[in-house]
PDB file of N, CA and C in Angstrom:
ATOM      1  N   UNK A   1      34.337  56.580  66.862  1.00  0.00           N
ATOM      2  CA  UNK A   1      34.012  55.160  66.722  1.00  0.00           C
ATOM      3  C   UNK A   1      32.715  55.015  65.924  1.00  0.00           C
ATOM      4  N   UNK A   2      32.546  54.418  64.977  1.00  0.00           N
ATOM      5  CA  UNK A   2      31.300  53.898  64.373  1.00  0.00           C
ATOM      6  C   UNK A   2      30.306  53.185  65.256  1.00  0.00           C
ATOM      7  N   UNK A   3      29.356  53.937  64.586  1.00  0.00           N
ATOM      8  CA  UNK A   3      28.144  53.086  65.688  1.00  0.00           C
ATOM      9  C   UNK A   3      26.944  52.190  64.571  1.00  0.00           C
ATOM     10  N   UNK A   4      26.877  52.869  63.487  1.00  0.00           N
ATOM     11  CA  UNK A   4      26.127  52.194  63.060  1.00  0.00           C
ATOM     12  C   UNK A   4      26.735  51.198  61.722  1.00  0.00           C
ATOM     13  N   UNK A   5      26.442  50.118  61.050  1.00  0.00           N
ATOM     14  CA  UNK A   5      27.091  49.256  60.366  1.00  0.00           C
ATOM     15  C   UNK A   5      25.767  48.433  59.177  1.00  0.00           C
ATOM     16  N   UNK A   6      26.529  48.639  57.894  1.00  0.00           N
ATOM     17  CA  UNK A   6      25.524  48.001  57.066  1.00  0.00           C
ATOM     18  C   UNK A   6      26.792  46.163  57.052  1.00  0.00           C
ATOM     19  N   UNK A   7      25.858  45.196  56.940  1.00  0.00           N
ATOM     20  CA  UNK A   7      26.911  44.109  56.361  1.00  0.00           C
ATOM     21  C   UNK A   7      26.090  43.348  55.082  1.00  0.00           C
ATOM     22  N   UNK A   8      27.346  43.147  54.639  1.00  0.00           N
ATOM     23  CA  UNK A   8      27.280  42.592  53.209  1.00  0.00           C
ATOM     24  C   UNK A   8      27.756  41.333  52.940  1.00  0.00           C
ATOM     25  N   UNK A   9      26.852  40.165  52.430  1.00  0.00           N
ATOM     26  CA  UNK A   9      27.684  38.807  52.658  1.00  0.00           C
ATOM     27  C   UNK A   9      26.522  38.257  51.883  1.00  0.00           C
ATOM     28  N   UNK A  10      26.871  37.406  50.890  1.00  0.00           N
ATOM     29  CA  UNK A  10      25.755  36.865  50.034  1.00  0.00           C
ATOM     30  C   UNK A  10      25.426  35.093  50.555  1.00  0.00           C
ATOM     31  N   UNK A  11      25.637  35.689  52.044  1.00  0.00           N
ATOM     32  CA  UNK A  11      25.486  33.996  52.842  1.00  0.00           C
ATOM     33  C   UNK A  11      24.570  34.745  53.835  1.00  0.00           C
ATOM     34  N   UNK A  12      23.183  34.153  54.122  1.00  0.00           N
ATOM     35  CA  UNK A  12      22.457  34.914  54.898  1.00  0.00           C
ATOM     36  C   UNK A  12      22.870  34.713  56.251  1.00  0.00           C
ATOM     37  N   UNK A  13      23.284  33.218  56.954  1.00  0.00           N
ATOM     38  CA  UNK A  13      23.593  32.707  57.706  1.00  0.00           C
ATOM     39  C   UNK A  13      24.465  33.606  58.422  1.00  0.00           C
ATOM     40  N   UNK A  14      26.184  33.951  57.442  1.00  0.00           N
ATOM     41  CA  UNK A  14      26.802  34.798  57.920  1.00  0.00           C
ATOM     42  C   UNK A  14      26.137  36.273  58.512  1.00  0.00           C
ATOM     43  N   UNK A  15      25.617  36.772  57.963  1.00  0.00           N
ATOM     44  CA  UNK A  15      24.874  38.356  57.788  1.00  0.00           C
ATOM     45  C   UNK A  15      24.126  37.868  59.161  1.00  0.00           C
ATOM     46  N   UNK A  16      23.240  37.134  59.892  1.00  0.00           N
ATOM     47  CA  UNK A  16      23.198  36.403  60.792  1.00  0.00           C
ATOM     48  C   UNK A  16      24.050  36.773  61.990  1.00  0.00           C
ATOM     49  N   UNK A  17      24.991  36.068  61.932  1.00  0.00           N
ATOM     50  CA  UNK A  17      25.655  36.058  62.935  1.00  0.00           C
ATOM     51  C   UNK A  17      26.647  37.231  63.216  1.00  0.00           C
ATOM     52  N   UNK A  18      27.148  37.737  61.867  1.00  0.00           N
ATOM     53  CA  UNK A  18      27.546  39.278  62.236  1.00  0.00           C
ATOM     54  C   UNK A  18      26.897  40.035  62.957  1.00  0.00           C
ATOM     55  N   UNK A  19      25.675  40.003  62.255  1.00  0.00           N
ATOM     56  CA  UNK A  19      24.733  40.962  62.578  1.00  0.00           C
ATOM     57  C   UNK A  19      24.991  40.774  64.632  1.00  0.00           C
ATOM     58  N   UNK A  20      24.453  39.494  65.253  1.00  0.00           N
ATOM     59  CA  UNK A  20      24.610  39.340  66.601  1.00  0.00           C
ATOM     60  C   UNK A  20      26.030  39.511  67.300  1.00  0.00           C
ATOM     61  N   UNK A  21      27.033  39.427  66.767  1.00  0.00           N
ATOM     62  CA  UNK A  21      28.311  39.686  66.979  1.00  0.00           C
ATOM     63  C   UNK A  21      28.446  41.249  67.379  1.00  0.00           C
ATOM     64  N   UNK A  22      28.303  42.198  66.159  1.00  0.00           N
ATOM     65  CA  UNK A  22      27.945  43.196  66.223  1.00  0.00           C
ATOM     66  C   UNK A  22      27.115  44.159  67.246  1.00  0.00           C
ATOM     67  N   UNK A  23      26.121  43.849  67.459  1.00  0.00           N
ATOM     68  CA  UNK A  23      24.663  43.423  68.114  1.00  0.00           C
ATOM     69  C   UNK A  23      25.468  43.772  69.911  1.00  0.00           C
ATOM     70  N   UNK A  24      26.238  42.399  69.788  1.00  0.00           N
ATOM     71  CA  UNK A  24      26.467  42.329  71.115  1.00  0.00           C
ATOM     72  C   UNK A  24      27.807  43.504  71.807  1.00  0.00           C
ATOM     73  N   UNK A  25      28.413  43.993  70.722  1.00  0.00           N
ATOM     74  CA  UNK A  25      29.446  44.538  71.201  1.00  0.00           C
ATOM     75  C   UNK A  25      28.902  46.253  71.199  1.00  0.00           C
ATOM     76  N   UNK A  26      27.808  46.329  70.764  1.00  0.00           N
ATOM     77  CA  UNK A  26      27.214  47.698  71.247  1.00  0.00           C
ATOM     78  C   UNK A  26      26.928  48.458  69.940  1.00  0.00           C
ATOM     79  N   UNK A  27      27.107  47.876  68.187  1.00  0.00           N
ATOM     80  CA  UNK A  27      26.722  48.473  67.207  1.00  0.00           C
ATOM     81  C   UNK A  27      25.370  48.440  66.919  1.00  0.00           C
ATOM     82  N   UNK A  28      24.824  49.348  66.406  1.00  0.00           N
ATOM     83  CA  UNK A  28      23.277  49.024  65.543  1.00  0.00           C
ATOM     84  C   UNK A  28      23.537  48.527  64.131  1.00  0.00           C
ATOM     85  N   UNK A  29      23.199  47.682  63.430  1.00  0.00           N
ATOM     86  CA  UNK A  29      22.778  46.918  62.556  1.00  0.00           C
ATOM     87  C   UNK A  29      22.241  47.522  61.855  1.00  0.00           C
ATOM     88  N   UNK A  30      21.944  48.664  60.925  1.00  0.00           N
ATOM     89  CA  UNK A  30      20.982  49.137  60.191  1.00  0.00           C
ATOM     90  C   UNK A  30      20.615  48.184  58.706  1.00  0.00           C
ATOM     91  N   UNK A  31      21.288  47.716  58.342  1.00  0.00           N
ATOM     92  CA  UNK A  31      20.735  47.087  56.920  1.00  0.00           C
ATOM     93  C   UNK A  31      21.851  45.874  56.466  1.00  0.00           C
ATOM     94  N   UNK A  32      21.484  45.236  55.748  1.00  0.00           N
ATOM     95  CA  UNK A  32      22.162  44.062  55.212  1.00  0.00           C
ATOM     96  C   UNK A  32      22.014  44.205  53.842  1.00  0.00           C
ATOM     97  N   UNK A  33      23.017  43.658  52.903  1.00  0.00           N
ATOM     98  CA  UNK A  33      23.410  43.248  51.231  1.00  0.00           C
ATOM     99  C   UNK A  33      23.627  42.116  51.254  1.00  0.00           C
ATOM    100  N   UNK A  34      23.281  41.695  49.944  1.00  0.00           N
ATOM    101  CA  UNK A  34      23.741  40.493  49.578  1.00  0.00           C
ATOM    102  C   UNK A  34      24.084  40.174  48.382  1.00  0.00           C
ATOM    103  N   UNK A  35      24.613  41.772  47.619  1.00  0.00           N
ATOM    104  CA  UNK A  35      25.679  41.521  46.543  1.00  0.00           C
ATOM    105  C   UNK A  35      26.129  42.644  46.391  1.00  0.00           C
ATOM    106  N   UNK A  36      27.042  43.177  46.126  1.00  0.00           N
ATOM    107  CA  UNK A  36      27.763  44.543  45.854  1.00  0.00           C
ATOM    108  C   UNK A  36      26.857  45.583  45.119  1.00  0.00           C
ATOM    109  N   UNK A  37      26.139  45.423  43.984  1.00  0.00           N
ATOM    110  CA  UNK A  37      24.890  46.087  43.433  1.00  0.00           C
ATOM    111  C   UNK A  37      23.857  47.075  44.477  1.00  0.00           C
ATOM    112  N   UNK A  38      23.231  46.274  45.435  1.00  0.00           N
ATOM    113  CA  UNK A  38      22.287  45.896  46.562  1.00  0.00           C
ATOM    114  C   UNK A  38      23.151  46.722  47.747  1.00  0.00           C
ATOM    115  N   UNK A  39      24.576  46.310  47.985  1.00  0.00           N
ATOM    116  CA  UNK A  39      25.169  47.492  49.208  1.00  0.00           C
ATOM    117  C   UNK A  39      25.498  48.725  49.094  1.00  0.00           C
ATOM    118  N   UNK A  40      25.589  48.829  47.495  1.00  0.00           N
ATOM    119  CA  UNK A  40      25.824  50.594  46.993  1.00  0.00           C
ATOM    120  C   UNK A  40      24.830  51.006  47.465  1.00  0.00           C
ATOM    121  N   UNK A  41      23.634  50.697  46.787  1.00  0.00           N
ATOM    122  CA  UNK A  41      22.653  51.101  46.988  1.00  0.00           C
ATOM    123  C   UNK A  41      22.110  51.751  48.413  1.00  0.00           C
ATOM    124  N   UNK A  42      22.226  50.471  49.175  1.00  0.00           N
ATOM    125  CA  UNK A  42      21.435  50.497  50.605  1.00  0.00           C
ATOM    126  C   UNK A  42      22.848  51.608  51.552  1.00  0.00           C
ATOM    127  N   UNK A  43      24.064  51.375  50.910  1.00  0.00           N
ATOM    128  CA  UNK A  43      24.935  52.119  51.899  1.00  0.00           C
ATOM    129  C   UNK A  43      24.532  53.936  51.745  1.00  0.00           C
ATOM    130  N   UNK A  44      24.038  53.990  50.107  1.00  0.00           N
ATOM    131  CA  UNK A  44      23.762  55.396  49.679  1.00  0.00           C
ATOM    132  C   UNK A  44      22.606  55.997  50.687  1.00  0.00           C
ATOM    133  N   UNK A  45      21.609  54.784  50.736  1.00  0.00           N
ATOM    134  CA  UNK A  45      19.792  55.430  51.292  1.00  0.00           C
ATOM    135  C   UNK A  45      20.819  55.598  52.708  1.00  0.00           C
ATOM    136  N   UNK A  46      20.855  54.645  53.368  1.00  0.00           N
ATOM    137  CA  UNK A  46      21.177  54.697  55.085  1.00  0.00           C
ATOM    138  C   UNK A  46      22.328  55.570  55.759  1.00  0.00           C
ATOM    139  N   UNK A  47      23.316  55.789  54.801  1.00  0.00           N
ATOM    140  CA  UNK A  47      24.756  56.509  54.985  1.00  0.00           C
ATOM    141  C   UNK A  47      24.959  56.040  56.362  1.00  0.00           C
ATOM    142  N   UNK A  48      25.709  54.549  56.253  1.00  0.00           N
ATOM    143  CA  UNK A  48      26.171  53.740  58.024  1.00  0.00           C
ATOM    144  C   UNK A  48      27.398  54.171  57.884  1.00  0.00           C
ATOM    145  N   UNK A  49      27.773  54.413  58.954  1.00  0.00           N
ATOM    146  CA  UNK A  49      29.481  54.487  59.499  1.00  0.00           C
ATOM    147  C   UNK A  49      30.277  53.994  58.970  1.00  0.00           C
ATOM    148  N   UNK A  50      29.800  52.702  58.831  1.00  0.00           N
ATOM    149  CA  UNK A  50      30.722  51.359  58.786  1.00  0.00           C
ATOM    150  C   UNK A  50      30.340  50.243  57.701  1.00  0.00           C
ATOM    151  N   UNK A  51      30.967  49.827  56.971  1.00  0.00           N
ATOM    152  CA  UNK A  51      30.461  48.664  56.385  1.00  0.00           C
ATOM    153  C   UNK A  51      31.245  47.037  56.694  1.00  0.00           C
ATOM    154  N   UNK A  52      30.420  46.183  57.021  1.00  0.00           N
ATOM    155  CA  UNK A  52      31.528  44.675  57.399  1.00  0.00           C
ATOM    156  C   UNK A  52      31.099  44.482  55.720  1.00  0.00           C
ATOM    157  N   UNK A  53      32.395  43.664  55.021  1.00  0.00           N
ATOM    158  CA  UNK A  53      32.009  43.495  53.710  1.00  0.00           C
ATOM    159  C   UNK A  53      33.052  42.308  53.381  1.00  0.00           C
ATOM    160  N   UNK A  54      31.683  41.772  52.307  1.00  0.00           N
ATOM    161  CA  UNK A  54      32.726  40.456  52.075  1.00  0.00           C
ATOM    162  C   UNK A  54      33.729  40.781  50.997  1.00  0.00           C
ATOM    163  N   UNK A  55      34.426  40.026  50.361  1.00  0.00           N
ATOM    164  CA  UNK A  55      35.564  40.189  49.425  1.00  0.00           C
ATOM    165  C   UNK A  55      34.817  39.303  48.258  1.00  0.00           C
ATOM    166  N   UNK A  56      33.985  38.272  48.147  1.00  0.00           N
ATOM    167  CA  UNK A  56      33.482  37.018  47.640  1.00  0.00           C
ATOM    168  C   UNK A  56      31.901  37.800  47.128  1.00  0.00           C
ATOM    169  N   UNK A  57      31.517  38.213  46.180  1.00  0.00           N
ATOM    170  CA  UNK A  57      30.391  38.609  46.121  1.00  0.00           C
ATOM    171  C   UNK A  57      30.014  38.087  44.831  1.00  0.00           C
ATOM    172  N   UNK A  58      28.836  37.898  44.597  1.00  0.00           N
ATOM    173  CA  UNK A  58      28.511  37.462  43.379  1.00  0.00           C
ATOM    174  C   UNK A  58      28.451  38.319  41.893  1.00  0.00           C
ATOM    175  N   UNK A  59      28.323  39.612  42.195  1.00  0.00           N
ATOM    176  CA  UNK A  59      28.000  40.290  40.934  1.00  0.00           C
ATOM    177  C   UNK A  59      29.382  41.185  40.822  1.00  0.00           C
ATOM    178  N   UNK A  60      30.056  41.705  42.050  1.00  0.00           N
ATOM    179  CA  UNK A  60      31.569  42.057  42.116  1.00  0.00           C
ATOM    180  C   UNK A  60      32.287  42.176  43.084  1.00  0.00           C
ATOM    181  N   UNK A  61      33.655  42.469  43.655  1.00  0.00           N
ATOM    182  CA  UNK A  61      34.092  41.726  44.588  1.00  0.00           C
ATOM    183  C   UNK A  61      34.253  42.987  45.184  1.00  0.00           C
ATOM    184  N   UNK A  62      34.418  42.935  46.529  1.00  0.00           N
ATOM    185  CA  UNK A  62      34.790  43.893  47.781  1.00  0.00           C
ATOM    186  C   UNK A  62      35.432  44.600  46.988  1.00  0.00           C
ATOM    187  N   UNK A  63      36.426  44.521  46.744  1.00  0.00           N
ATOM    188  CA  UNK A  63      37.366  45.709  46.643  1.00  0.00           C
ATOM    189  C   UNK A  63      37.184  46.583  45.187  1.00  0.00           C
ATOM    190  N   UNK A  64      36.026  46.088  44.629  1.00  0.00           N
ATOM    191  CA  UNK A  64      35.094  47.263  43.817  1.00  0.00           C
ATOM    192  C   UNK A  64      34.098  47.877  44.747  1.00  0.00           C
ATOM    193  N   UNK A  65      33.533  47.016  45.241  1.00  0.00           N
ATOM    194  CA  UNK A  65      32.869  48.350  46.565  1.00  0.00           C
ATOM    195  C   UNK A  65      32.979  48.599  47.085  1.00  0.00           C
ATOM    196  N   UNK A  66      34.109  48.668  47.928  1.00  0.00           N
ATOM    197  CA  UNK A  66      34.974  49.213  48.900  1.00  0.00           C
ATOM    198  C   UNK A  66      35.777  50.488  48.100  1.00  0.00           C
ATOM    199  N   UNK A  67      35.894  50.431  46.851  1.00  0.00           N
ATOM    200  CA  UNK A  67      36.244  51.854  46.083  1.00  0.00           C
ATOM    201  C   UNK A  67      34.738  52.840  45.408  1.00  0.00           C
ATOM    202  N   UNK A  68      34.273  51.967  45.530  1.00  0.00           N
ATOM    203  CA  UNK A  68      33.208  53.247  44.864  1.00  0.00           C
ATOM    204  C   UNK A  68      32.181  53.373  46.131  1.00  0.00           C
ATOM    205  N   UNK A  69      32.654  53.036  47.441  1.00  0.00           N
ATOM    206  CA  UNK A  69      31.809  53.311  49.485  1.00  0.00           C
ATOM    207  C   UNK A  69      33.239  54.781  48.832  1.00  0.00           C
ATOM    208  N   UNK A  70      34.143  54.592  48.911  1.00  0.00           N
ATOM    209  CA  UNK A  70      35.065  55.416  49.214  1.00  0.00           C
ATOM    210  C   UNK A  70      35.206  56.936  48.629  1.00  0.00           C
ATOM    211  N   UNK A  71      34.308  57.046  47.410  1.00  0.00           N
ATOM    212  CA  UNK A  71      33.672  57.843  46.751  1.00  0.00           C
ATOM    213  C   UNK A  71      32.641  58.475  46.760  1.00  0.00           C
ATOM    214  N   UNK A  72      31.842  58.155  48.377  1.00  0.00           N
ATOM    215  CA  UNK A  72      30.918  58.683  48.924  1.00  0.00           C
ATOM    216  C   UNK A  72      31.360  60.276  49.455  1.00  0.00           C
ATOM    217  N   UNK A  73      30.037  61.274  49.642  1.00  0.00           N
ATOM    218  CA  UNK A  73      30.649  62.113  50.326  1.00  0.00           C
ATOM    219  C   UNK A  73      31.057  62.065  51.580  1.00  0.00           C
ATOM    220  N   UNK A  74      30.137  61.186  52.376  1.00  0.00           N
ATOM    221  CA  UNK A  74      30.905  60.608  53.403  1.00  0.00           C
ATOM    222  C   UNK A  74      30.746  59.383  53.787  1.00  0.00           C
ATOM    223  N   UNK A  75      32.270  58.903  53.277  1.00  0.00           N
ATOM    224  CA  UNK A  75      32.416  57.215  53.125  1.00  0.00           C
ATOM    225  C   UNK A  75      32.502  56.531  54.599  1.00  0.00           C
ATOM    226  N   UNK A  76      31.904  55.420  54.169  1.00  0.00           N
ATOM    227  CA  UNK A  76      31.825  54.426  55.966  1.00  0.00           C
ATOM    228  C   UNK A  76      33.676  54.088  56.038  1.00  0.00           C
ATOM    229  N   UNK A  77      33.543  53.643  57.179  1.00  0.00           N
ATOM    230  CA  UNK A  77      34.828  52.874  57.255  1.00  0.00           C
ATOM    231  C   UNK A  77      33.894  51.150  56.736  1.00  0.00           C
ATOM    232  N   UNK A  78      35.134  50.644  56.025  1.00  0.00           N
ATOM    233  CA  UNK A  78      34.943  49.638  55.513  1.00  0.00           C
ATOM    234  C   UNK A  78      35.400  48.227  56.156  1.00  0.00           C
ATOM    235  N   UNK A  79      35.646  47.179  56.749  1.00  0.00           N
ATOM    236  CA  UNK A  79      36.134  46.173  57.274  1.00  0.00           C
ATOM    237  C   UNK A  79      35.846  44.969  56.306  1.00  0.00           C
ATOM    238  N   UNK A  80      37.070  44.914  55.706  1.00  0.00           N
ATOM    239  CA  UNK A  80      36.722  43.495  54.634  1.00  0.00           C
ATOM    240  C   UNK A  80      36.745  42.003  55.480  1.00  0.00           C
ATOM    241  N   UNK A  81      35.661  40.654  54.854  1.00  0.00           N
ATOM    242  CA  UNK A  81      35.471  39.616  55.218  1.00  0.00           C
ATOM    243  C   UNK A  81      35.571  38.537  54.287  1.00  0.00           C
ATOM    244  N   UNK A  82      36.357  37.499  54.702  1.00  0.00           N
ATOM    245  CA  UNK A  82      36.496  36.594  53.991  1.00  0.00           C
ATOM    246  C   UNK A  82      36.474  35.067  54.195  1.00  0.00           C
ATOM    247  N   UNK A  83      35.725  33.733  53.681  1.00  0.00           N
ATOM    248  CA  UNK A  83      36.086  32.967  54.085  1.00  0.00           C
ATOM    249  C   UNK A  83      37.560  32.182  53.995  1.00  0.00           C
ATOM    250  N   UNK A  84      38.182  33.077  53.311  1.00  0.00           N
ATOM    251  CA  UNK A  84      39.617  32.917  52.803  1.00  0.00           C
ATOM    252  C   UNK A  84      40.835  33.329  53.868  1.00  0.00           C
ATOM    253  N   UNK A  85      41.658  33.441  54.058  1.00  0.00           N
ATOM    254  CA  UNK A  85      42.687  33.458  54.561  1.00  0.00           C
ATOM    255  C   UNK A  85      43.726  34.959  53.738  1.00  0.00           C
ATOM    256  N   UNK A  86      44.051  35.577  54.941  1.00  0.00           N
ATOM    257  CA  UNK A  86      44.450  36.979  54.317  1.00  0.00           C
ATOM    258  C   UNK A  86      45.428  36.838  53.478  1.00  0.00           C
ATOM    259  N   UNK A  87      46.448  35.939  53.309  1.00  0.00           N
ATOM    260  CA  UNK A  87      47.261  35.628  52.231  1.00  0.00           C
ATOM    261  C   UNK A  87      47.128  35.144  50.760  1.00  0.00           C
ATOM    262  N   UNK A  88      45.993  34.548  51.111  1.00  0.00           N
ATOM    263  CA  UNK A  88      45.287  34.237  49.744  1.00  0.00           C
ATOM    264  C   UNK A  88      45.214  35.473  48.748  1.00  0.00           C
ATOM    265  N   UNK A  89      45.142  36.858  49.194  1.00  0.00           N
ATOM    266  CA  UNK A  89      44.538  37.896  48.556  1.00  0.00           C
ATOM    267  C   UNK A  89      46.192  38.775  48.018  1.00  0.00           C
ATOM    268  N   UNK A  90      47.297  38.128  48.192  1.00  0.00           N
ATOM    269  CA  UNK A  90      48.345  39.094  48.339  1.00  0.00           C
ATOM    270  C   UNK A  90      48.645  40.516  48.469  1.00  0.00           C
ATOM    271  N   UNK A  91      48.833  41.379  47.433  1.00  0.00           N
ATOM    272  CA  UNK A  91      49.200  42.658  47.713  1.00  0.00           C
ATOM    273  C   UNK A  91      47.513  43.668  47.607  1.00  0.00           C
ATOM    274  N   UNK A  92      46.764  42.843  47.332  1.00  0.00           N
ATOM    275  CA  UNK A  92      45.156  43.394  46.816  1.00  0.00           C
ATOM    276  C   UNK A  92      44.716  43.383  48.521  1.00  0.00           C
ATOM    277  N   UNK A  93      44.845  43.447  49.620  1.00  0.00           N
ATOM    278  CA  UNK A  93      44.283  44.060  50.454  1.00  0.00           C
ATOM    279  C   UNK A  93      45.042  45.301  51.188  1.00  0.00           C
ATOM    280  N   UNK A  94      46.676  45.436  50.811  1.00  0.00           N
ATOM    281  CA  UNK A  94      47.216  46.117  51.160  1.00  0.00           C
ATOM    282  C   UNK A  94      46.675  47.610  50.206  1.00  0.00           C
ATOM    283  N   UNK A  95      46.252  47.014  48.886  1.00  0.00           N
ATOM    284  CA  UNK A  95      46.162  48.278  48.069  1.00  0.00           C
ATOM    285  C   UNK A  95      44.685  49.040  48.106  1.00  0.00           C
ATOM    286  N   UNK A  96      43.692  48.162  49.078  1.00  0.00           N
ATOM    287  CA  UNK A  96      42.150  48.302  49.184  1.00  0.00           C
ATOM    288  C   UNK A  96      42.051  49.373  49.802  1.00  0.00           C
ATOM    289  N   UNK A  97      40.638  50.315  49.633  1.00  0.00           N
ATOM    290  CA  UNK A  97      40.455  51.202  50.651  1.00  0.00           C
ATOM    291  C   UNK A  97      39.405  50.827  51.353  1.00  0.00           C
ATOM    292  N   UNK A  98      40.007  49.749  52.486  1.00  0.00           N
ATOM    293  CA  UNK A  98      39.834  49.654  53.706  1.00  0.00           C
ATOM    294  C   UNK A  98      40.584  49.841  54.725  1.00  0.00           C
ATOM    295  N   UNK A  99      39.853  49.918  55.839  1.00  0.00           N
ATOM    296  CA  UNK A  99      40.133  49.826  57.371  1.00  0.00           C
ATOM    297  C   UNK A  99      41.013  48.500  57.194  1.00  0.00           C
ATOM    298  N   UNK A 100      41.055  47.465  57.343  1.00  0.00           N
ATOM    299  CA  UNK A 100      41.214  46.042  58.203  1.00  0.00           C
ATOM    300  C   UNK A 100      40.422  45.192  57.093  1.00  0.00           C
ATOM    301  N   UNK A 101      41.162  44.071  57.592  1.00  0.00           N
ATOM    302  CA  UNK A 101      40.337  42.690  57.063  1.00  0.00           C
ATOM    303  C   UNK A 101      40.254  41.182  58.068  1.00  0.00           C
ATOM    304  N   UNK A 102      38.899  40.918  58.020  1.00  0.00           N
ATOM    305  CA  UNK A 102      39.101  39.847  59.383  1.00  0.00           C
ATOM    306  C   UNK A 102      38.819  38.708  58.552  1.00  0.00           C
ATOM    307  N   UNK A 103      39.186  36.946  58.947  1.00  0.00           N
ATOM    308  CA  UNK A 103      38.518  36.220  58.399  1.00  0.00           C
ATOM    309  C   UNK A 103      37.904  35.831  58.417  1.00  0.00           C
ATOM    310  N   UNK A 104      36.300  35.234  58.253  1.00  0.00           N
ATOM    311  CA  UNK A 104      35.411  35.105  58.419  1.00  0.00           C
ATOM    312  C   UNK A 104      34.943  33.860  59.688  1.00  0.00           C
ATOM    313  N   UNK A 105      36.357  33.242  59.619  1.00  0.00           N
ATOM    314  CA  UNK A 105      36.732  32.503  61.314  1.00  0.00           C
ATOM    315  C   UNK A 105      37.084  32.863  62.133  1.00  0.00           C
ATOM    316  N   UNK A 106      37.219  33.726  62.312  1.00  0.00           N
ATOM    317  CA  UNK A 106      38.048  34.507  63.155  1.00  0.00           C
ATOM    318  C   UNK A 106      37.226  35.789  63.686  1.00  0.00           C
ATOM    319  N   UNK A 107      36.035  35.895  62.882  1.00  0.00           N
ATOM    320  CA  UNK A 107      34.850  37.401  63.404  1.00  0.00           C
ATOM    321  C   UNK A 107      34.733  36.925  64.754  1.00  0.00           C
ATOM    322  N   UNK A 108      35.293  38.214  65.560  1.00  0.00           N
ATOM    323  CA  UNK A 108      34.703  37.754  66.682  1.00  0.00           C
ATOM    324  C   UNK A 108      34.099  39.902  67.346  1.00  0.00           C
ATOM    325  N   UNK A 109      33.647  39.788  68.398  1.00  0.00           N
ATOM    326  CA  UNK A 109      33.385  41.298  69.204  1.00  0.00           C
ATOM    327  C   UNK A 109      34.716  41.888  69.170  1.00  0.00           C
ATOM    328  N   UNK A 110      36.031  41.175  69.824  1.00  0.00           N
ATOM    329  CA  UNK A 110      37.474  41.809  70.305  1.00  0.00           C
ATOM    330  C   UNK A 110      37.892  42.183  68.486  1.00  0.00           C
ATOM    331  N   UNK A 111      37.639  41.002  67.335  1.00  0.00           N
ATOM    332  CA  UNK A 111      38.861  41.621  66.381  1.00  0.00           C
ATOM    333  C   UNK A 111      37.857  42.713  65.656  1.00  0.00           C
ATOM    334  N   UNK A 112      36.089  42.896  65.685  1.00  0.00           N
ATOM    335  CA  UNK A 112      36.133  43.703  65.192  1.00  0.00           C
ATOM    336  C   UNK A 112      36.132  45.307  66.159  1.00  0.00           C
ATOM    337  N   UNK A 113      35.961  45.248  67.599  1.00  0.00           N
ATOM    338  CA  UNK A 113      36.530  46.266  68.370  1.00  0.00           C
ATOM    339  C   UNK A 113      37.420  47.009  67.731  1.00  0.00           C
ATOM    340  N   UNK A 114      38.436  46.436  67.657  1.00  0.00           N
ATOM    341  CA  UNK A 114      40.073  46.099  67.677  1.00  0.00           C
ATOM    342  C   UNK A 114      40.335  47.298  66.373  1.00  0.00           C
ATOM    343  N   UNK A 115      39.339  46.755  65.478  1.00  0.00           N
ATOM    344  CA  UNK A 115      39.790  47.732  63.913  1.00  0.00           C
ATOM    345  C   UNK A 115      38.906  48.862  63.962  1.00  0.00           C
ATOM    346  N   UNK A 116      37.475  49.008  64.268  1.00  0.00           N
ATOM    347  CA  UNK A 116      36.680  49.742  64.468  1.00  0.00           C
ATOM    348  C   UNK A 116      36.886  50.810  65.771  1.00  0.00           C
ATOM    349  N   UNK A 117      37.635  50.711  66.310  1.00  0.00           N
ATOM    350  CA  UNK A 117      37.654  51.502  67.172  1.00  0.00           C
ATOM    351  C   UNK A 117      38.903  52.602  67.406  1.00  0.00           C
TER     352      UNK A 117
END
């Protein structure tokens, strides 16, 4: 099981409340992003377990950094986030290398248990 988790969300608010979501279900929090550039980076220094990651990023989207986390020597598990709705994304989350994808209404302790564990 992952224990430690970087999250990535170019909404601080969100990164926020993950972070306590997280928090509460027994993960450590080590670092936050707030654009795909910024989570390579910080996922490289910290090497977390886990990354919560948005799909919506400003400089490139999840599922470019969710392939080049995956190219680590040792890659986090990834959990994609969206304020979107998983259908919106069609066959592009089936083809991602991630874990799971939750929607960003729907983050709760049980759904990210649920994939993380």
């Amino acid at each position: 099981m992952p224990k430690t988790v970087l999250i990535v969300d170019d909404h601080a608010g969100f990164r926020s409340i993950a972070s306590m979501i997280l928090a509460n279900a027994g993960y450590d929090v080590v670092g936050e992003a707030a654009d795909g550039g910024e989570a390579l980076e910080v996922a490289r220094r910290l090497q977390p377990d886990a990354v919560l990651l948005d799909i919506e990023l400003p400089d490139m989207t999840g599922f470019a950094v969710a392939e080049s986390l995956a190219r680590m020597d040792d890659p986090p598990v990834v959990v994609l986030v969206s304020g979107r709705r998983k259908t919106d994304f069609g066959g592009s989350l089936a083809r991602a290398t991630a874990l799971g994808f939750v929607a960003k209404d729907e983050l709760s302790e049980e759904a990210l248990t649920a994939l993380l564990h």
